[in-house]
C-alpha atoms as a PDB file:
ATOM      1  CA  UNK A   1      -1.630  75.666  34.138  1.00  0.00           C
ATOM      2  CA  UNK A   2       0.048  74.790  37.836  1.00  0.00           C
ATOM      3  CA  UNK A   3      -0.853  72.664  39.755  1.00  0.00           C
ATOM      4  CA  UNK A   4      -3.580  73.222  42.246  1.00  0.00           C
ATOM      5  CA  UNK A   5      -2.320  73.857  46.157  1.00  0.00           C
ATOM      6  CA  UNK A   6      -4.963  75.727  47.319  1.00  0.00           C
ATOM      7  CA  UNK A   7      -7.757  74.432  49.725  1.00  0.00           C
ATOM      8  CA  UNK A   8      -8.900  71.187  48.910  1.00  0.00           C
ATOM      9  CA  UNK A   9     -12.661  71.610  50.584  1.00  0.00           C
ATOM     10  CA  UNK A  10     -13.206  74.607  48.229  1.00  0.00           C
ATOM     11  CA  UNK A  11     -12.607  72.130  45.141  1.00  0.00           C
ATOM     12  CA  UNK A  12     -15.121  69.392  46.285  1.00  0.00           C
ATOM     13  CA  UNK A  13     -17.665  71.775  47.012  1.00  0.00           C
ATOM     14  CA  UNK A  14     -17.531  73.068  43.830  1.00  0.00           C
ATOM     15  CA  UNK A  15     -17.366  69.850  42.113  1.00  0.00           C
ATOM     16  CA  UNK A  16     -19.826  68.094  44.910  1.00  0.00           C
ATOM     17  CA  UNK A  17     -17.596  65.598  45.249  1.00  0.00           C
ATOM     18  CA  UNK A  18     -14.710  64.325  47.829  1.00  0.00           C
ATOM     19  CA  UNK A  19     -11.589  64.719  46.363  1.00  0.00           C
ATOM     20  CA  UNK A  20      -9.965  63.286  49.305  1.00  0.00           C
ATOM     21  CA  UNK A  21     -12.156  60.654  49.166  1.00  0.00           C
ATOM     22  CA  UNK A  22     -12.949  60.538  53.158  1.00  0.00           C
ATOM     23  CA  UNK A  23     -16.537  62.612  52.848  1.00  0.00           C
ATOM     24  CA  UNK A  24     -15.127  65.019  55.627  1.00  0.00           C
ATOM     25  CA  UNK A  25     -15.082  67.857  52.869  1.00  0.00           C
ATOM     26  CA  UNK A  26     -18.698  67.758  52.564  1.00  0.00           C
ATOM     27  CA  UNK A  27     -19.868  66.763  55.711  1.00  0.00           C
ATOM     28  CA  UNK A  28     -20.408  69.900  56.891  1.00  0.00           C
ATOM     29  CA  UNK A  29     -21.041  71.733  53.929  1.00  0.00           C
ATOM     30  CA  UNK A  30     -22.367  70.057  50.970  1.00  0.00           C
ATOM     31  CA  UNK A  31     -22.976  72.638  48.853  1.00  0.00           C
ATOM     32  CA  UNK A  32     -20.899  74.980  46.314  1.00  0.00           C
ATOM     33  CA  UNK A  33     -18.214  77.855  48.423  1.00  0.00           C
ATOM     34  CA  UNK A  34     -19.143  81.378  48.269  1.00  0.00           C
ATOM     35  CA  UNK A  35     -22.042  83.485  49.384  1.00  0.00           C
ATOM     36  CA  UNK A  36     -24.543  81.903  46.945  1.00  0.00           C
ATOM     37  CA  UNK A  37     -23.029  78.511  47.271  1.00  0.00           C
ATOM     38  CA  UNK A  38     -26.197  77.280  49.048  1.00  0.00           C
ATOM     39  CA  UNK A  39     -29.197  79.556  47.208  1.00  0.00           C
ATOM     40  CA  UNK A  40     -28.965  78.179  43.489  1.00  0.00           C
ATOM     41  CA  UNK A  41     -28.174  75.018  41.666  1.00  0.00           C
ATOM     42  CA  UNK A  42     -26.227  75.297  38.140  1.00  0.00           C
ATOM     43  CA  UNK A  43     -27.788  73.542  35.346  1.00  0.00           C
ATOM     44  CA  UNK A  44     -25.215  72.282  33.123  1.00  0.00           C
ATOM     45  CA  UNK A  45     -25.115  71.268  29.778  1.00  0.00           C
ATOM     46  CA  UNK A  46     -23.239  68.228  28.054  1.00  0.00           C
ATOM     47  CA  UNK A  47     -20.271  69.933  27.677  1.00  0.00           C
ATOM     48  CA  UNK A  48     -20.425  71.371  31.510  1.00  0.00           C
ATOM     49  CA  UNK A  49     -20.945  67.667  32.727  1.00  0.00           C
ATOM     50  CA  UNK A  50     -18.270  65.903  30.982  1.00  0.00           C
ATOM     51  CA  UNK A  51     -15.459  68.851  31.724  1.00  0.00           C
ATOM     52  CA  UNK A  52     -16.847  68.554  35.280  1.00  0.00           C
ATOM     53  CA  UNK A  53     -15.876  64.977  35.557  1.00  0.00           C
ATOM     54  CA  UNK A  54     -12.886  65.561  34.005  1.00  0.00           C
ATOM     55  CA  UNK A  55     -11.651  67.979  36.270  1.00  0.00           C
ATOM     56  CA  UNK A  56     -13.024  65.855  39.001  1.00  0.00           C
ATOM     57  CA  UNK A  57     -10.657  62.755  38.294  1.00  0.00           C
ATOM     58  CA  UNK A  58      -7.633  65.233  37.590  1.00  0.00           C
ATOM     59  CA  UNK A  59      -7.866  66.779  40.849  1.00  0.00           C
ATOM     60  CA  UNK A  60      -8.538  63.707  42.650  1.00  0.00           C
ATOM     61  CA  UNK A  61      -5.099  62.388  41.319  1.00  0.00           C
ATOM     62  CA  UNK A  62      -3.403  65.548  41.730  1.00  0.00           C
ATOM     63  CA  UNK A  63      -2.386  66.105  38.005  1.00  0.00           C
ATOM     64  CA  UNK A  64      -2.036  69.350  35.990  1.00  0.00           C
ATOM     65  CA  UNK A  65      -4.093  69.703  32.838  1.00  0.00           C
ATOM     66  CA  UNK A  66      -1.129  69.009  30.626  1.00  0.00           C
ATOM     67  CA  UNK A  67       0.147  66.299  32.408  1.00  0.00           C
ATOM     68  CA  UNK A  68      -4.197  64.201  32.727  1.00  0.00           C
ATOM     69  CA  UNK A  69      -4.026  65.004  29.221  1.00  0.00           C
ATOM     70  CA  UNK A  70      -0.870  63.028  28.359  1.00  0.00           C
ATOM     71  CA  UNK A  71      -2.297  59.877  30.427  1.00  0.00           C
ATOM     72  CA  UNK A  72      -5.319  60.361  28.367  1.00  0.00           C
ATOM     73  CA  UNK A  73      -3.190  59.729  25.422  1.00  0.00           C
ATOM     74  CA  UNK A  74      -1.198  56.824  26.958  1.00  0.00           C
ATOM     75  CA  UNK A  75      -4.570  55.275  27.662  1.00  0.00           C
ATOM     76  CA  UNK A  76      -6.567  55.509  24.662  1.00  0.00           C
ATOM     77  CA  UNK A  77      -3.527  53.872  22.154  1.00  0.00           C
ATOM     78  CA  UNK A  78      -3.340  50.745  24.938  1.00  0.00           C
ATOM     79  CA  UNK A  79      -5.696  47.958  23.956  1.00  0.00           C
ATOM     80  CA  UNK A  80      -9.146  47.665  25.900  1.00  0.00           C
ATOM     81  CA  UNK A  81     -11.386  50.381  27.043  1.00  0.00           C
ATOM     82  CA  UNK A  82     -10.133  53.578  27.383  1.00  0.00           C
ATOM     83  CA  UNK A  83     -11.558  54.955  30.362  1.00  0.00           C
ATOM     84  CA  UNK A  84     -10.540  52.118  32.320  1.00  0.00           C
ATOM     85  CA  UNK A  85      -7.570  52.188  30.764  1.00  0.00           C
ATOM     86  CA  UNK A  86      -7.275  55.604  32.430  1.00  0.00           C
ATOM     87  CA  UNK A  87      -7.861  54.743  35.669  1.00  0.00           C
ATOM     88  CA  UNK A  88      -5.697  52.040  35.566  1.00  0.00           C
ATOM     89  CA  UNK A  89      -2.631  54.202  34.794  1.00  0.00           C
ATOM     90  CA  UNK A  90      -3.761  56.565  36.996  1.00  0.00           C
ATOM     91  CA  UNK A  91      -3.541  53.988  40.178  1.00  0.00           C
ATOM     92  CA  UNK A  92      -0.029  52.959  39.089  1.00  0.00           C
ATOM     93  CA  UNK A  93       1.478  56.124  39.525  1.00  0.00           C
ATOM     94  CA  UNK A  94       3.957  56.017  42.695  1.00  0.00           C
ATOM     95  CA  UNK A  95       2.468  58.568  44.851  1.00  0.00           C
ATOM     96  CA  UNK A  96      -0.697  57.029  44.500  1.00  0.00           C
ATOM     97  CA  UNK A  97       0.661  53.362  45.696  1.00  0.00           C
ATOM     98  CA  UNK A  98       2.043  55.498  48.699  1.00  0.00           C
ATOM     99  CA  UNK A  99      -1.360  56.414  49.295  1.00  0.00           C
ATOM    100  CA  UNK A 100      -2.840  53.123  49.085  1.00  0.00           C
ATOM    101  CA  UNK A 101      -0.285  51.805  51.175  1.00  0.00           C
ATOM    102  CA  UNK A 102      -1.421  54.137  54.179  1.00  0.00           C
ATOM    103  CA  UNK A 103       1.872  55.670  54.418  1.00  0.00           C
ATOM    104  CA  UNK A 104       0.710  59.065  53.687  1.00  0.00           C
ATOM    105  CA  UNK A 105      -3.294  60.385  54.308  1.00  0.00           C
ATOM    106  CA  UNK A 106      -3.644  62.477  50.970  1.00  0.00           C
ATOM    107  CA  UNK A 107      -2.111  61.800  47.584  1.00  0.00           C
ATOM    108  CA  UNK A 108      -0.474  65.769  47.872  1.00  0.00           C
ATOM    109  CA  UNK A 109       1.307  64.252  51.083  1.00  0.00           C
ATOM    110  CA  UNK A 110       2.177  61.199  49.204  1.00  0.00           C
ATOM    111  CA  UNK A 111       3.675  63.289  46.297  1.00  0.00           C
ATOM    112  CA  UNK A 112       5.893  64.978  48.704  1.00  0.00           C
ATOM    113  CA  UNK A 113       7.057  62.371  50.544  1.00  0.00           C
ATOM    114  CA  UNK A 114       7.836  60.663  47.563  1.00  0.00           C
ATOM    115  CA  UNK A 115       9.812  64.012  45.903  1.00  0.00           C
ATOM    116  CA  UNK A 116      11.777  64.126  49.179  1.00  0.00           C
ATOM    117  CA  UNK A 117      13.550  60.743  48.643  1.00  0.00           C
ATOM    118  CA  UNK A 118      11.690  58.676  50.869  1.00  0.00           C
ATOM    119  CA  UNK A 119      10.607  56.064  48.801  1.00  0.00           C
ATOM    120  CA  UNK A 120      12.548  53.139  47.029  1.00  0.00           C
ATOM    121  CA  UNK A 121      10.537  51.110  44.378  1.00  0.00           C
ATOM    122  CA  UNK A 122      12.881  47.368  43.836  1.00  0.00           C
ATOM    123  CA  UNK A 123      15.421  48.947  46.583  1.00  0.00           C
ATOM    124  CA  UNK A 124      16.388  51.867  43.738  1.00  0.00           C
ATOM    125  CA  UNK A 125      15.298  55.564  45.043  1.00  0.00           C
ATOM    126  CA  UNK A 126      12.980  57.011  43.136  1.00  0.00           C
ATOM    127  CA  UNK A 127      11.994  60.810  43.746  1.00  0.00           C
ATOM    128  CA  UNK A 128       9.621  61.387  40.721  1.00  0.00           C
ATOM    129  CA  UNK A 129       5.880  60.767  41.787  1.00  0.00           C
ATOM    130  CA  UNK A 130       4.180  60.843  38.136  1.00  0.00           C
ATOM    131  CA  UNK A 131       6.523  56.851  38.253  1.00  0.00           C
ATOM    132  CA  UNK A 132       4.290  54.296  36.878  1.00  0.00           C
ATOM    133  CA  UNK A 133       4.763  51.380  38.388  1.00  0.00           C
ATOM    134  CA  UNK A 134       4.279  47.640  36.854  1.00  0.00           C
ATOM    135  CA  UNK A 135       2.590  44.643  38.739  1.00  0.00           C
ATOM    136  CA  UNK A 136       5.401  42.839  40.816  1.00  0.00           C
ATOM    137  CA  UNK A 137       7.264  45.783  41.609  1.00  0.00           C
ATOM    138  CA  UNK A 138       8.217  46.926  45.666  1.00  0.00           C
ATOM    139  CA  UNK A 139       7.467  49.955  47.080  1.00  0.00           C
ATOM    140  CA  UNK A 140       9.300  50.405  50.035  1.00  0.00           C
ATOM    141  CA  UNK A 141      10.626  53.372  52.718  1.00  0.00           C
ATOM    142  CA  UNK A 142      13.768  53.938  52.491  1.00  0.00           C
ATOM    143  CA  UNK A 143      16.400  52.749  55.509  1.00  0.00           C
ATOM    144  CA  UNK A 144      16.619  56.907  57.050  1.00  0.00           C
ATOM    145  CA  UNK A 145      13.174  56.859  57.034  1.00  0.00           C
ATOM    146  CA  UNK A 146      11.808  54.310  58.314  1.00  0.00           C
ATOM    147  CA  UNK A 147      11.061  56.626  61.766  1.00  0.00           C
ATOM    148  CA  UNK A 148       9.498  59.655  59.437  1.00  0.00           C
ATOM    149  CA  UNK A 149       6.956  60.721  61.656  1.00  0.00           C
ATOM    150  CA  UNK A 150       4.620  61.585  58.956  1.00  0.00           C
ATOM    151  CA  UNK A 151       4.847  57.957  57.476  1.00  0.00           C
ATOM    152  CA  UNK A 152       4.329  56.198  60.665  1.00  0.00           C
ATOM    153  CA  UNK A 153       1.301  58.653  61.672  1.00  0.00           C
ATOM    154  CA  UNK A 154      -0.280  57.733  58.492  1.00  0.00           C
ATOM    155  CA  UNK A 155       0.435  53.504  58.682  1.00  0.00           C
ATOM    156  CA  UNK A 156      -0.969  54.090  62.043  1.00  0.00           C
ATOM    157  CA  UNK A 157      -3.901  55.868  61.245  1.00  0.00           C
ATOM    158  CA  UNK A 158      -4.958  53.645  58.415  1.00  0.00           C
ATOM    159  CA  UNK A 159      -7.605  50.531  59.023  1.00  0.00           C
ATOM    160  CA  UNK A 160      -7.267  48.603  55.592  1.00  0.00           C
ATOM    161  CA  UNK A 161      -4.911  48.729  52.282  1.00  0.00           C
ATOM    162  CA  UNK A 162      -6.776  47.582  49.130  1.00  0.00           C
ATOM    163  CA  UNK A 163      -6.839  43.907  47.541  1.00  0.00           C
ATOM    164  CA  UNK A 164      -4.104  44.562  45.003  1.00  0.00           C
ATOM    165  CA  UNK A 165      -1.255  45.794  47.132  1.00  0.00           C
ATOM    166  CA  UNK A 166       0.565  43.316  49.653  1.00  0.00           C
ATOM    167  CA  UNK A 167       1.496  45.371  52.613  1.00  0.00           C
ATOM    168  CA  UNK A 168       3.721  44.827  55.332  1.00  0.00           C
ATOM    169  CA  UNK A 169       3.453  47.926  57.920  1.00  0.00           C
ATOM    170  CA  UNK A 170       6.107  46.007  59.571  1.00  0.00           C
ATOM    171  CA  UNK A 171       8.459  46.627  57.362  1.00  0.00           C
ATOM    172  CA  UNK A 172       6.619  49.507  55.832  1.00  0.00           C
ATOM    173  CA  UNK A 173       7.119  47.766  52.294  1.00  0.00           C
ATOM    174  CA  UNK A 174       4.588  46.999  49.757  1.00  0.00           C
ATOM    175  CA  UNK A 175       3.771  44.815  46.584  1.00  0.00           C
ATOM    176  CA  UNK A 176       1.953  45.897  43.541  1.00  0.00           C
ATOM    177  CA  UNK A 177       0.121  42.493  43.226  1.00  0.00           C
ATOM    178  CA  UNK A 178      -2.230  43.171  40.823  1.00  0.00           C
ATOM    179  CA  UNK A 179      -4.091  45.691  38.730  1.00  0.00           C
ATOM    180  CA  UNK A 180      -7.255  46.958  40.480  1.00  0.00           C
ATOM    181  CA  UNK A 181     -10.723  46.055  39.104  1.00  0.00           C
ATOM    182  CA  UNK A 182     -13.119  48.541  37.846  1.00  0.00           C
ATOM    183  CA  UNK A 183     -15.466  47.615  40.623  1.00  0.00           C
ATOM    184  CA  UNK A 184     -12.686  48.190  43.295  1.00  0.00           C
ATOM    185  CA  UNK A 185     -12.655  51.625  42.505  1.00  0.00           C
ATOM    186  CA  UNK A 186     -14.419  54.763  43.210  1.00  0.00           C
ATOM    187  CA  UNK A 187     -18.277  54.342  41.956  1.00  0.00           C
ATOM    188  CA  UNK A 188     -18.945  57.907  41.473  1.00  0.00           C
ATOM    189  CA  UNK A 189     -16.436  58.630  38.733  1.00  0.00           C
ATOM    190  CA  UNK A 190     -18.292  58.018  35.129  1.00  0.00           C
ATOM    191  CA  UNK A 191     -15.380  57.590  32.776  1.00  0.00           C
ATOM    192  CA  UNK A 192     -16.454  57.186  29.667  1.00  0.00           C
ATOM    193  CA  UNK A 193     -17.851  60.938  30.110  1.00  0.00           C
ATOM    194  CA  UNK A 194     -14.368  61.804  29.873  1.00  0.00           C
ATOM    195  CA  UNK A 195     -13.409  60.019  27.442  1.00  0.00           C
ATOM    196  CA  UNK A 196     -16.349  62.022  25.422  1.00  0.00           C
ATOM    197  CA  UNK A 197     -14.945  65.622  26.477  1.00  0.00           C
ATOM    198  CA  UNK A 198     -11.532  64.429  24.454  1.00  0.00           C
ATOM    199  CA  UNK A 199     -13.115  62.565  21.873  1.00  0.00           C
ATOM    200  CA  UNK A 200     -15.568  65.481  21.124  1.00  0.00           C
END
């Protein structure tokens, strides 16, 4: 299955949740697209909810089904709890550091940016945005780029970067400091229910 590109307000509707995790995709219209969207509610079933939170985290992250499922994998042989476990591998991957770092306002503009060259992790170019990066390294823009207009709109635009990245919008470089706590991250995904759709 490709990757989703289509319109990104359809998908929270649907899911009744912000994927870009900025509420503007249901501020106007919190309810489900289509003509019906607004007259019925689904009931779903166990199997409905867990597949449901599945597919919210995947298309939150911007991953295929193939490649959520091989992170799934990753996560449940590491040591700890899987679900967090999950999450955790699923912050460390580049294009989502470039969208922590404000230099890009979605993670499908950080995923570009980052497949154009634009990005150097430890002063090395790296152009592949599933990259999982390890606490220490550098994520920096490279030298040409340093005037993308895209990059700079985005450090501009952004208020805060999160407690386990060391920013410098300066020098538009950034450190992986730490690994992010459960608690820092978004409340309204339920892990473990996706580690029950897999484990069913």
């Amino acid at each position: 299955m490709a990757r989703y590109t289509g319109p990104a307000y359809k998908k929270s509707r649907r899911l009744e949740f912000s994927t870009l995790e900025n509420g503007k995709d249901l501020a106007r219209r919190p309810y489900a697209p289509g003509q019906h969207g607004n007259d019925r509610k689904r009931k779903l079933n166990e199997y409905g909810i867990q597949l449901q939170e599945k597919q919210k985290v995947r298309i939150l992250y911007g991953l295929t089904e193939k490649q959520f499922r091989k992170v799934f994998d990753k996560a449940s042989s590491m040591k700890g709890i899987a679900g967090e476990n999950l999450l955790m591998l699923l912050e460390s991957r580049l294009d989502n550091m470039v969208y922590r770092m404000g230099m890009a306002r979605t993670r499908r503009s950080a995923r570009q940016i980052v497949n154009h060259g634009h990005i150097l992790v430890n002063g090395n170019k790296v152009n592949i945005p599933s990259y999982t990066l390890k606490v220490g390294d550098v994520v920096s823009v490279k030298e040409n780029s340093l005037n993308h207009p895209a990059i700079l709109d985005a450090i501009e635009a952004t208020v805060s970067n999160p407690a386990w990245i060391d920013m410098d919008k300066k020098k538009l470089t950034g450190k992986f400091v730490r690994l992010p706590e459960r608690s820092e991250l978004n409340p309204e995904i339920n892990e473990q229910l996706i580690v029950e759709f897999y484990n069913r």
